[in-house]
Each structure stands twice: as C-alpha cells, then as structure tokens.
C-alpha atoms as a PDB file:
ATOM      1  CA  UNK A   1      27.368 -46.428-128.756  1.00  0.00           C
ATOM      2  CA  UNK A   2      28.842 -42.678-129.042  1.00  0.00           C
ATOM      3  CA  UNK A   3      28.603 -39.558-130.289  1.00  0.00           C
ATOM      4  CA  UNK A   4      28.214 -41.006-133.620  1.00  0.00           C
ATOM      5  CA  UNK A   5      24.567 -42.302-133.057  1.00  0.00           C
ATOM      6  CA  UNK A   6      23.530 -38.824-133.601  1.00  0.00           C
ATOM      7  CA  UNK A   7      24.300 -38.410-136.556  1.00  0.00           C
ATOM      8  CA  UNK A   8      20.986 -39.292-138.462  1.00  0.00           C
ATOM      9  CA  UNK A   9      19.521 -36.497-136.866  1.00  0.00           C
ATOM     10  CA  UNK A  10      21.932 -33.854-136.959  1.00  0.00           C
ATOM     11  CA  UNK A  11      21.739 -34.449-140.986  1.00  0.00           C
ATOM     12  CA  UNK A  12      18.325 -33.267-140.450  1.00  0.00           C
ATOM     13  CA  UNK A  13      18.973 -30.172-139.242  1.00  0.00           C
ATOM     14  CA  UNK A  14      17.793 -27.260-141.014  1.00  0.00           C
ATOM     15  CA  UNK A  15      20.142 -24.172-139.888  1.00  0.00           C
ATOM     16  CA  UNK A  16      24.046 -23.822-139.042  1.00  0.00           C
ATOM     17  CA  UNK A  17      24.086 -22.360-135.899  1.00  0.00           C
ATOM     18  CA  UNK A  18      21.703 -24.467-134.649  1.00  0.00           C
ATOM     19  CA  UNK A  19      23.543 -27.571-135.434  1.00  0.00           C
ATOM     20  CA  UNK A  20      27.043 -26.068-134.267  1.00  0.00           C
ATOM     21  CA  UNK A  21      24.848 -25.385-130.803  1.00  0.00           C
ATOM     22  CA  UNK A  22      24.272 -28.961-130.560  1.00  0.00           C
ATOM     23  CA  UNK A  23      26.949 -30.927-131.941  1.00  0.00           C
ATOM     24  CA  UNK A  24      29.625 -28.473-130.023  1.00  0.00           C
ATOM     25  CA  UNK A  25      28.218 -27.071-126.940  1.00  0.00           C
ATOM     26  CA  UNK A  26      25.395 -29.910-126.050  1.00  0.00           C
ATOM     27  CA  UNK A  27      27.067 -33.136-126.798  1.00  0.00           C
ATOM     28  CA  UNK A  28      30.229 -32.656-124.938  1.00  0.00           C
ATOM     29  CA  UNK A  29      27.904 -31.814-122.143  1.00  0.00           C
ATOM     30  CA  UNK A  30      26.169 -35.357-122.388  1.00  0.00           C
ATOM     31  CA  UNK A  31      27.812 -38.082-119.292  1.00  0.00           C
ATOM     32  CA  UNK A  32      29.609 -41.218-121.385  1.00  0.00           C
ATOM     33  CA  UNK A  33      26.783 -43.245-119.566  1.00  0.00           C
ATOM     34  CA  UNK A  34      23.751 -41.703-122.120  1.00  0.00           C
ATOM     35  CA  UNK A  35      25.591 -44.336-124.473  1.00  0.00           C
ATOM     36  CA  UNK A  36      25.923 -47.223-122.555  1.00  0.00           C
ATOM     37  CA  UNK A  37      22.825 -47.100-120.001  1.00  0.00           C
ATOM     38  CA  UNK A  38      18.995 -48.787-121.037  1.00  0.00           C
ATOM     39  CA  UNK A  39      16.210 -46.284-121.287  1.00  0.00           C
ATOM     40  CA  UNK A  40      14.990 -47.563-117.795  1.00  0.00           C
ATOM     41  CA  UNK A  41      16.346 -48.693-114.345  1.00  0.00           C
ATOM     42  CA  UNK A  42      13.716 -50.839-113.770  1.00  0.00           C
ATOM     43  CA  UNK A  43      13.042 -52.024-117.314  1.00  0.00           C
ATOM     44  CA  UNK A  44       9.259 -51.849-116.831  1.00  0.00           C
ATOM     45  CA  UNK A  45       8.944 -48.717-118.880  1.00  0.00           C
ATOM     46  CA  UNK A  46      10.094 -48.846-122.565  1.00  0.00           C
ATOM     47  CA  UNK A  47      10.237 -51.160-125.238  1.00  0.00           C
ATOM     48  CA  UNK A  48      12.997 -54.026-125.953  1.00  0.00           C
ATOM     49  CA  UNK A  49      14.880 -51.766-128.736  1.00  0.00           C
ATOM     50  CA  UNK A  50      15.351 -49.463-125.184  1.00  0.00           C
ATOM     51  CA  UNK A  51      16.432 -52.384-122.633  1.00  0.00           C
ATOM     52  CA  UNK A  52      20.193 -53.266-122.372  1.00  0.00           C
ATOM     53  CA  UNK A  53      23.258 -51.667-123.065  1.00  0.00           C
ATOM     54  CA  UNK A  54      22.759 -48.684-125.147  1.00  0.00           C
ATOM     55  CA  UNK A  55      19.066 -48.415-124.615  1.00  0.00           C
ATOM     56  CA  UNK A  56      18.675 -44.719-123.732  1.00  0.00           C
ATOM     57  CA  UNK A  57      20.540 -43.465-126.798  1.00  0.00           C
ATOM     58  CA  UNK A  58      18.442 -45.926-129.122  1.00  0.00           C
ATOM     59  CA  UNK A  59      15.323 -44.353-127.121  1.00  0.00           C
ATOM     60  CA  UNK A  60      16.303 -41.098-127.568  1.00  0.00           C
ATOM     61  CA  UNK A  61      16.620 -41.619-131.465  1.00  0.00           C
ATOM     62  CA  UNK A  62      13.330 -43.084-131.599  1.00  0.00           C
ATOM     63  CA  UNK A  63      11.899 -40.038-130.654  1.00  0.00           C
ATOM     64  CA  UNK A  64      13.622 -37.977-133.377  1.00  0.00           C
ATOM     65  CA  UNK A  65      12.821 -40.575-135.655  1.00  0.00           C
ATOM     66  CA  UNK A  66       9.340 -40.281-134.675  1.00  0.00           C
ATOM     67  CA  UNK A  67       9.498 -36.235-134.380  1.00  0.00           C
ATOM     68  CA  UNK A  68      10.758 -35.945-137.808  1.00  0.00           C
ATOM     69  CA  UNK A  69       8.399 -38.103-138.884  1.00  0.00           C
ATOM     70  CA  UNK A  70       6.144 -35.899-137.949  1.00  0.00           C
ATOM     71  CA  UNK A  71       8.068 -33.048-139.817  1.00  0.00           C
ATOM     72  CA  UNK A  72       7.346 -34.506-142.768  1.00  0.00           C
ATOM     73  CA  UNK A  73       3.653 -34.144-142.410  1.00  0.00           C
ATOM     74  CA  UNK A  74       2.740 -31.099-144.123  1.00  0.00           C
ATOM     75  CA  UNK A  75       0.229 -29.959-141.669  1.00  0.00           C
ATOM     76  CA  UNK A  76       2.645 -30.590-138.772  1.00  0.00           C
ATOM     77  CA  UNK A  77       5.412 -29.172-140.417  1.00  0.00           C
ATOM     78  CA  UNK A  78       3.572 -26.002-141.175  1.00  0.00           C
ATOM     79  CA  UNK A  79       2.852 -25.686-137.263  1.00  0.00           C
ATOM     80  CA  UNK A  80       6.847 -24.809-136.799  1.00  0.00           C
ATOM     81  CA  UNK A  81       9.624 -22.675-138.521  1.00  0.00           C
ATOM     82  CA  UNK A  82      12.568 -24.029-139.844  1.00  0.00           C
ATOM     83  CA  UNK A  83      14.560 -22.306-136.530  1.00  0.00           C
ATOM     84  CA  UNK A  84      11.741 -24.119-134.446  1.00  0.00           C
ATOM     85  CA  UNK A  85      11.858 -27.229-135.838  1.00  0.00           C
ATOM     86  CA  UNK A  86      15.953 -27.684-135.273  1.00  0.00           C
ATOM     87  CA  UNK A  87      15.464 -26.363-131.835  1.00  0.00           C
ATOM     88  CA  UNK A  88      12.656 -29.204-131.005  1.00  0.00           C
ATOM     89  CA  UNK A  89      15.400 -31.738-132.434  1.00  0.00           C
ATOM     90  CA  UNK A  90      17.523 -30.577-129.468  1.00  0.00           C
ATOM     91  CA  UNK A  91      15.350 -30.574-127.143  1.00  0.00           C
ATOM     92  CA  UNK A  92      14.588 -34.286-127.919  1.00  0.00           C
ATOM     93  CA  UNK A  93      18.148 -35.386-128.021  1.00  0.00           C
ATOM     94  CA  UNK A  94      18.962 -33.758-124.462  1.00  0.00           C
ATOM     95  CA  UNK A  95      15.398 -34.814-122.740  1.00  0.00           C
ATOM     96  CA  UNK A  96      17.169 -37.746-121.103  1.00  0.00           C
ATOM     97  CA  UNK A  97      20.577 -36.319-121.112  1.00  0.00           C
ATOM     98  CA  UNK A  98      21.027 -36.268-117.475  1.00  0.00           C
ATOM     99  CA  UNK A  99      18.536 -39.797-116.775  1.00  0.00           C
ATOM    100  CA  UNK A 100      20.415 -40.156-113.937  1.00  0.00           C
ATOM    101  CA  UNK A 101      22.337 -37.193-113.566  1.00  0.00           C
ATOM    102  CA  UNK A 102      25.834 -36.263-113.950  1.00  0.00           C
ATOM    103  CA  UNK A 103      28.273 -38.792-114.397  1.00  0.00           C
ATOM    104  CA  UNK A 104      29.502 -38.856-110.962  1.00  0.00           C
ATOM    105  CA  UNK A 105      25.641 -39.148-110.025  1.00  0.00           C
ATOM    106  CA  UNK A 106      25.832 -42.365-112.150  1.00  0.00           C
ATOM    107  CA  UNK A 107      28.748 -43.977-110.721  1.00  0.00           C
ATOM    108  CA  UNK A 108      27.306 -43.423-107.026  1.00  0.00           C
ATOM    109  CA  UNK A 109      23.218 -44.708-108.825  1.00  0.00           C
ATOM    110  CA  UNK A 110      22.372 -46.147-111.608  1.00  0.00           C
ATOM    111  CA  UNK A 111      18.228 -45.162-110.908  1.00  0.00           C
ATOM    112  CA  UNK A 112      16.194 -42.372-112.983  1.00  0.00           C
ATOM    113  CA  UNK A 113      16.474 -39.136-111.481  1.00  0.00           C
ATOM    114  CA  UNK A 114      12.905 -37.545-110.742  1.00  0.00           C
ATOM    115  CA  UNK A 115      14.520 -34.305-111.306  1.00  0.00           C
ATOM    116  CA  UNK A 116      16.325 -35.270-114.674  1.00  0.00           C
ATOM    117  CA  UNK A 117      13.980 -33.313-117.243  1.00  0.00           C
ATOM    118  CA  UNK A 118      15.158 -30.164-115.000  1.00  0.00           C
ATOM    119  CA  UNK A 119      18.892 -31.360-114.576  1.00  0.00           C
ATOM    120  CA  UNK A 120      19.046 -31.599-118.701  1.00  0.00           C
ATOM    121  CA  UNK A 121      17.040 -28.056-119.254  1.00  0.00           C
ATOM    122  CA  UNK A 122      19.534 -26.413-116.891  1.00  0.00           C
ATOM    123  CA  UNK A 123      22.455 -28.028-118.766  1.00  0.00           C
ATOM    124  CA  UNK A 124      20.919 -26.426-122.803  1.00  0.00           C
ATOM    125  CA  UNK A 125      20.538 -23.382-120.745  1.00  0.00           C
ATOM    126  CA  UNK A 126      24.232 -23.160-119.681  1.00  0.00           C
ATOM    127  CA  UNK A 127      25.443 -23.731-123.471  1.00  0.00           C
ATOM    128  CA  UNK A 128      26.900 -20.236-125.607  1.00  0.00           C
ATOM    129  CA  UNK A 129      25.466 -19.687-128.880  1.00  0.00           C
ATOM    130  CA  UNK A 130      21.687 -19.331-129.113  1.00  0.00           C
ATOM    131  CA  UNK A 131      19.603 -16.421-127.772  1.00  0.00           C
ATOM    132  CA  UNK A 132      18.055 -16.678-124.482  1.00  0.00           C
ATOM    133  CA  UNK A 133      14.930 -17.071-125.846  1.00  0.00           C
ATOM    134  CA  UNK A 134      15.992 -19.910-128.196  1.00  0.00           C
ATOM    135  CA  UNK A 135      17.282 -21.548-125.251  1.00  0.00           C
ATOM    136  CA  UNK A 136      14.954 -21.340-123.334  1.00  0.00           C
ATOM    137  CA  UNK A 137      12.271 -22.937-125.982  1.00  0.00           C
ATOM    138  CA  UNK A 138      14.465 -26.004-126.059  1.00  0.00           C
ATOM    139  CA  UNK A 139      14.917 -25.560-121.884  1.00  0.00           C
ATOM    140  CA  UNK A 140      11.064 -25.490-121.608  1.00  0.00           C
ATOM    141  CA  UNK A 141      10.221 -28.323-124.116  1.00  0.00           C
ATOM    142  CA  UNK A 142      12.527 -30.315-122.027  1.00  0.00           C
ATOM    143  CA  UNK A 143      11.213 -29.492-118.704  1.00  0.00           C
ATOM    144  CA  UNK A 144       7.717 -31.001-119.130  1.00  0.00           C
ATOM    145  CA  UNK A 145       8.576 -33.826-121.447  1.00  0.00           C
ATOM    146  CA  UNK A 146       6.865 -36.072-118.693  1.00  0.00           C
ATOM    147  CA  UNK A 147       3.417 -34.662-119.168  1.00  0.00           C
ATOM    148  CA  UNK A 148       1.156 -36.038-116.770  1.00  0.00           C
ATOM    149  CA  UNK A 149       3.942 -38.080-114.764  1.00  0.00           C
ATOM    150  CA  UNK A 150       5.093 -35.040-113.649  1.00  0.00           C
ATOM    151  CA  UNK A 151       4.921 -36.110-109.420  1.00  0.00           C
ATOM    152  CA  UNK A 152       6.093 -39.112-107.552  1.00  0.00           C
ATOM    153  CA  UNK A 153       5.368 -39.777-104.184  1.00  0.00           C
ATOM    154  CA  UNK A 154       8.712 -40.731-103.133  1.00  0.00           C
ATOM    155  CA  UNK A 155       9.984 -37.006-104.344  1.00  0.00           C
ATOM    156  CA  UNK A 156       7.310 -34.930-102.325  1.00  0.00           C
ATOM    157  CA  UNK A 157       9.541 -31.821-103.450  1.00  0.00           C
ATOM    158  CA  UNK A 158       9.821 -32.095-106.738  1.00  0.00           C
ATOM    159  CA  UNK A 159       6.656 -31.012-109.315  1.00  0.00           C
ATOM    160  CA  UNK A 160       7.500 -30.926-113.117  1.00  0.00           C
ATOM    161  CA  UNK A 161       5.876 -28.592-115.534  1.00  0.00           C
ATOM    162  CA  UNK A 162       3.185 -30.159-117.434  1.00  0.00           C
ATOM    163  CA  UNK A 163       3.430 -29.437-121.410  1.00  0.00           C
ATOM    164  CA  UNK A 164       1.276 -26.262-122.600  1.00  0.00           C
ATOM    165  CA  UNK A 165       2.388 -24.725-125.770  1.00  0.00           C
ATOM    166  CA  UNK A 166       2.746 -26.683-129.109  1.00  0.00           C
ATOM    167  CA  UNK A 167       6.673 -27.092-128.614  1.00  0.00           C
ATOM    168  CA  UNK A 168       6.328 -28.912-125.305  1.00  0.00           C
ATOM    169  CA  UNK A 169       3.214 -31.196-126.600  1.00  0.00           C
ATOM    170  CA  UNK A 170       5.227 -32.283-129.777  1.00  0.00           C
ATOM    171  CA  UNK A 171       8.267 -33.169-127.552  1.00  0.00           C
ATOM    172  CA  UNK A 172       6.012 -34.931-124.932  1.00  0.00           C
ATOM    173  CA  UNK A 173       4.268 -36.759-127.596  1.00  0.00           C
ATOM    174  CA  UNK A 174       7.586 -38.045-129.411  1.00  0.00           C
ATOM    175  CA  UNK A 175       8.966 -39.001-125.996  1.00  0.00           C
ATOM    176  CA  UNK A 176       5.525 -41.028-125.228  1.00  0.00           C
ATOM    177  CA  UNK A 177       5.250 -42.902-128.701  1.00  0.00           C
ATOM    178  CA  UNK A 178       9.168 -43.845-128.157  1.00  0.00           C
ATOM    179  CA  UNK A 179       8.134 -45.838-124.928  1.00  0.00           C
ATOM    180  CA  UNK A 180       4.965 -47.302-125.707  1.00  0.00           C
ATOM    181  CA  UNK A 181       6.154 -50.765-125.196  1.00  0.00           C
ATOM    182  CA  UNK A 182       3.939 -51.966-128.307  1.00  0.00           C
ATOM    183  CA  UNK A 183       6.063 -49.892-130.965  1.00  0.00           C
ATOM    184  CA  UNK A 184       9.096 -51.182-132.039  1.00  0.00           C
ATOM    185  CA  UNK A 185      11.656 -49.186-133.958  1.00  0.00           C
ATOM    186  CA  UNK A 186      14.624 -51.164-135.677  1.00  0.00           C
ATOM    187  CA  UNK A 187      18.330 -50.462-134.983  1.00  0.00           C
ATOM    188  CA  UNK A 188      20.617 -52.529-137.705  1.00  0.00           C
ATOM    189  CA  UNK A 189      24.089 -50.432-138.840  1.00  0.00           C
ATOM    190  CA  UNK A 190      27.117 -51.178-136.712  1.00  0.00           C
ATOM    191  CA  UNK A 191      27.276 -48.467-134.363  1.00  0.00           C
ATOM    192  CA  UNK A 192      23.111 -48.456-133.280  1.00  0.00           C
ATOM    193  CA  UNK A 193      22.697 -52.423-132.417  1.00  0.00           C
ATOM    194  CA  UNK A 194      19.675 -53.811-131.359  1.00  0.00           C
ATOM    195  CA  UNK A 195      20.169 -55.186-127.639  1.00  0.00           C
ATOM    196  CA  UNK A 196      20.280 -59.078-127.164  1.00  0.00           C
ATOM    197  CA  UNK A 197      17.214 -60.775-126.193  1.00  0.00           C
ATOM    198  CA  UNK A 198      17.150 -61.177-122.857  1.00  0.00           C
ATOM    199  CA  UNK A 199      16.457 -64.766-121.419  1.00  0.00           C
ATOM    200  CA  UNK A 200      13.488 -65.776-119.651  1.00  0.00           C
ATOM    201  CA  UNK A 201      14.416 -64.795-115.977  1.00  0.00           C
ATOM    202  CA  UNK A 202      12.480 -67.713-114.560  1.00  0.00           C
ATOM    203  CA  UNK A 203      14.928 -70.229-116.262  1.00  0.00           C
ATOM    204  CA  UNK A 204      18.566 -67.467-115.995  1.00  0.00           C
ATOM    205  CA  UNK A 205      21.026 -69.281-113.791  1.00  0.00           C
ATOM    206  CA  UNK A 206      23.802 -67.377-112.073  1.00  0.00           C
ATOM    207  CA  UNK A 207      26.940 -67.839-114.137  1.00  0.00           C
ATOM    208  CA  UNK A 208      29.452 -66.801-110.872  1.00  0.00           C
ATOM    209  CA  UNK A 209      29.665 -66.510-107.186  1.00  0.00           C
ATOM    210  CA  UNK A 210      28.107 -68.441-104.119  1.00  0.00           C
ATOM    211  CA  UNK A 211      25.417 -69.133-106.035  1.00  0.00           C
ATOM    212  CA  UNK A 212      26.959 -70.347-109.401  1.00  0.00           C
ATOM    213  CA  UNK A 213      24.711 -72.795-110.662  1.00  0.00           C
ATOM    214  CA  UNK A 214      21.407 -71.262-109.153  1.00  0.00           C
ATOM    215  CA  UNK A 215      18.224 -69.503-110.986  1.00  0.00           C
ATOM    216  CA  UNK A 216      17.476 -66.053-109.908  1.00  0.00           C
ATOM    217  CA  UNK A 217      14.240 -66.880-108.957  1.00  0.00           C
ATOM    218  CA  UNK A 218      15.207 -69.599-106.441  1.00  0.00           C
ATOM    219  CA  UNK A 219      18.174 -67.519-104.839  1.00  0.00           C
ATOM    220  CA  UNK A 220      15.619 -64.689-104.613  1.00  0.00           C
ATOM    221  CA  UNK A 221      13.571 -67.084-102.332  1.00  0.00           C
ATOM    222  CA  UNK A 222      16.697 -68.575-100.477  1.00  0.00           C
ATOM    223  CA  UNK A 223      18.676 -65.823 -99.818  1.00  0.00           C
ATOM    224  CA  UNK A 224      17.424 -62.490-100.543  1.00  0.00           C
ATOM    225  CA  UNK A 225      19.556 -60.422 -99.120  1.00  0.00           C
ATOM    226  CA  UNK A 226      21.916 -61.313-102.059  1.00  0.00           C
ATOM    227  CA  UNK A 227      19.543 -60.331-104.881  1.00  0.00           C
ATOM    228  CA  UNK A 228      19.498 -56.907-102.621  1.00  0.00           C
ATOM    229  CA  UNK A 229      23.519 -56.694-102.685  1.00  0.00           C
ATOM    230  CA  UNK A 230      23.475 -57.672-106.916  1.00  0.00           C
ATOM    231  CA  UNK A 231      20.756 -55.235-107.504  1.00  0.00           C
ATOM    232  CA  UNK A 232      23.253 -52.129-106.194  1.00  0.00           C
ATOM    233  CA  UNK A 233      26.339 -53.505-107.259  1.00  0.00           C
ATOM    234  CA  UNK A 234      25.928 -55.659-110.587  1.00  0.00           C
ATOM    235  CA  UNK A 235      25.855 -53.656-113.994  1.00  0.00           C
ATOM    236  CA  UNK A 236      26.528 -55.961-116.796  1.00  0.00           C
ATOM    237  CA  UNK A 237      23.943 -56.874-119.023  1.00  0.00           C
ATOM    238  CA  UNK A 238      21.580 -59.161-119.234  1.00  0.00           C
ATOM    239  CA  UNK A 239      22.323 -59.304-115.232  1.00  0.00           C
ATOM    240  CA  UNK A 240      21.203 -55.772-114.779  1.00  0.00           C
ATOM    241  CA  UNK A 241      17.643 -56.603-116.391  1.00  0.00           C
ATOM    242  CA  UNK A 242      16.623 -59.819-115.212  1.00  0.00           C
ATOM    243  CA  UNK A 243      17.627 -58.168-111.306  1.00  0.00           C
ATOM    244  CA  UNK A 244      15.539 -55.485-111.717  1.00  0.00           C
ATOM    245  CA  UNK A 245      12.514 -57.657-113.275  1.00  0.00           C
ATOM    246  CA  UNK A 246      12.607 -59.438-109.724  1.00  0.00           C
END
C-alpha cells in the first residue's frame, strides 16, 4: 500500500484547489505506517477487510467509499456544496492519519493513540492553501469523528469533541459504518489487497524461537511472560493479530 490507494477518491473530487490541498500538502504529511498498519491494535474493532497489513488505509477508503456513496443520494448530496463535499473527503482520508501518531510515535508503539483524532486535525490545520475557515471545517469534522467514544478511562485528560453540525455527523457516520464488523467492503486491484485470512489462533503454532513447534494458546499458559515480550516486540503479520487476540 501507498500513496496510490488514494486515488479512487481523489478522482472524486469536485474542485482544484481542494484536491492540490490534499494530494500536496496532506499526503506528504501522512507517517509511511498509515499504509502498512491494520485499522486496530487490538483487532477487536473493525472488520477483516481492516485486520493485517494495510488495514487502516483499506479502512480509511471504506469510509470514502461509503461517504460518497452517500453523495450520490440526492437528498444527501443537496445537504453540502460542491466546496463542502471535497472538504468532507479530506477530512475522512486524514481521520486516522496519525492512529498512532507520528512516525517516530510508531516505531517507539504500535497502540491507537486516544489523542489521534486531535493529532490528525492539528496536522490539516498546519497545511498552506485553504482558508482558515476551510480548514478548520475539515479540522473539526476530524476532531469528533469518535462520537460517543470520545473518553477512556485510562486517558483521564483527554475528552474529544462529540459531533454537532452536519459535517461532523456525516464523517462520524462514514467512520462508524466502515467498522461495523458485519459490513464487508471488497479490495481486489493490485495495489488495495484484501489481507490473508488469518488462522484460527487456537490451532497457530509458533514457526521460530524457544518455542518453535508450540500453539499460542499453550505457550500463553506455560510461559506467559513470553506472549508479554512478542506482544511489544513482534510486528509481522498474521503474528501481530493472533498476539493481540490473546
């Protein structure tokens, strides 16, 4: 996966300057591991198209699939002007953009950042080209793209916006559908694969190491302290998964 998975969606767009915005002030602003990383650490929280390598970009295309969708509703479509529509697209190709923050964030944890849907607003902000109120529509929609998830115990700090206006609702809805574990969207040209299957985890046997030979699910019984030392240092796929199912 790279910069070329967006390209079904900047075809879409409906104005110039809008699309120069993206393609060359947002997307060189997006960390290498947007095209490589799943939708979710844990792999509780989207569907299989969004597991594995190359999961958050496929998620994130789901939801312009889904938002343009949308567009093509007459009603819907009516809602937004052309200008508002292209900045929405934006806004749901950068929602995850910083998932786990920068890419030296990355390389120290691969985990969600709480704070990400403010760490990818600030970045849109930052970019030359659109008025500050433009900006700042994509910045917003961005922001509360978490909707009622917007608190988490473990970050007693941290309190996202919750979605108000029309802009944030549409991108909070598009990001929703595009997890909903019970909607599949198909990936088949070269460049957007679908990710393997992943094998049952009950059966997986290590392939390597002191424990060549072993399943997961006995090793996590014998020695767990090992599954602990995989789960921060393995990052290969379908390893990555199966850990972080146990």
């Amino acid at each position: 996966m790279n910069e070329k998975c967006f390209e079904e969606i900047i075809k879409t767009f409906e104005n110039d300057d809008i699309k120069d915005f993206f393609v060359n002030g947002c997307v060189p602003r997006i960390p290498s591991y947007f095209y490589s990383a799943p939708a979710s650490s844990s792999g509780r929280y989207h569907s299989k198209f969004a597991l594995g390598d190359g999961g958050l970009a496929r998620h994130t295309l789901a939801l312009c699939r889904i938002m343009n969708h949308l567009f093509s509703i007459e009603s819907v479509n009516s809602l937004f002007t052309s200008r508002e529509r292209d900045l929405m697209r934006i806004a749901g190709m950068m929602h995850d953009s910083r998932k786990s923050g920068s890419q030296e964030d990355y390389e120290h944890s691969k985990w969600t950042r709480f704070d990400h849907p403010l760490l990818a607003a600030n970045v849109v902000r930052e970019v030359e080209g659109l008025s500050e109120a433009e900006k700042e529509l994509i910045a917003t929609a961005i922001e509360s793209h978490m909707g009622a998830w917007n608190t988490d115990k473990r970050y007693p700090g941290i309190e996202l916006p919750k979605p108000e206006n029309k802009y944030q609702i549409l991108v909070h809805a598009c990001d929703y559908l595009a997890s909903r574990k019970d909607i599949e969207i198909l990936f088949d040209n070269e460049d957007i694969r679908h990710h393997e299957e992943t094998p049952d985890v009950n059966t997986w046997k290590l392939p390597f190491g002191k424990h060549k030979g072993e399943t997961l699910v006995d090793v996590k019984g014998s020695d767990p302290g090992y599954i602990q030392w995989a789960k921060e240092n393995a990052n290969s796929e379908p390893f990555r998964t199966l850990v972080n199912q146990l």
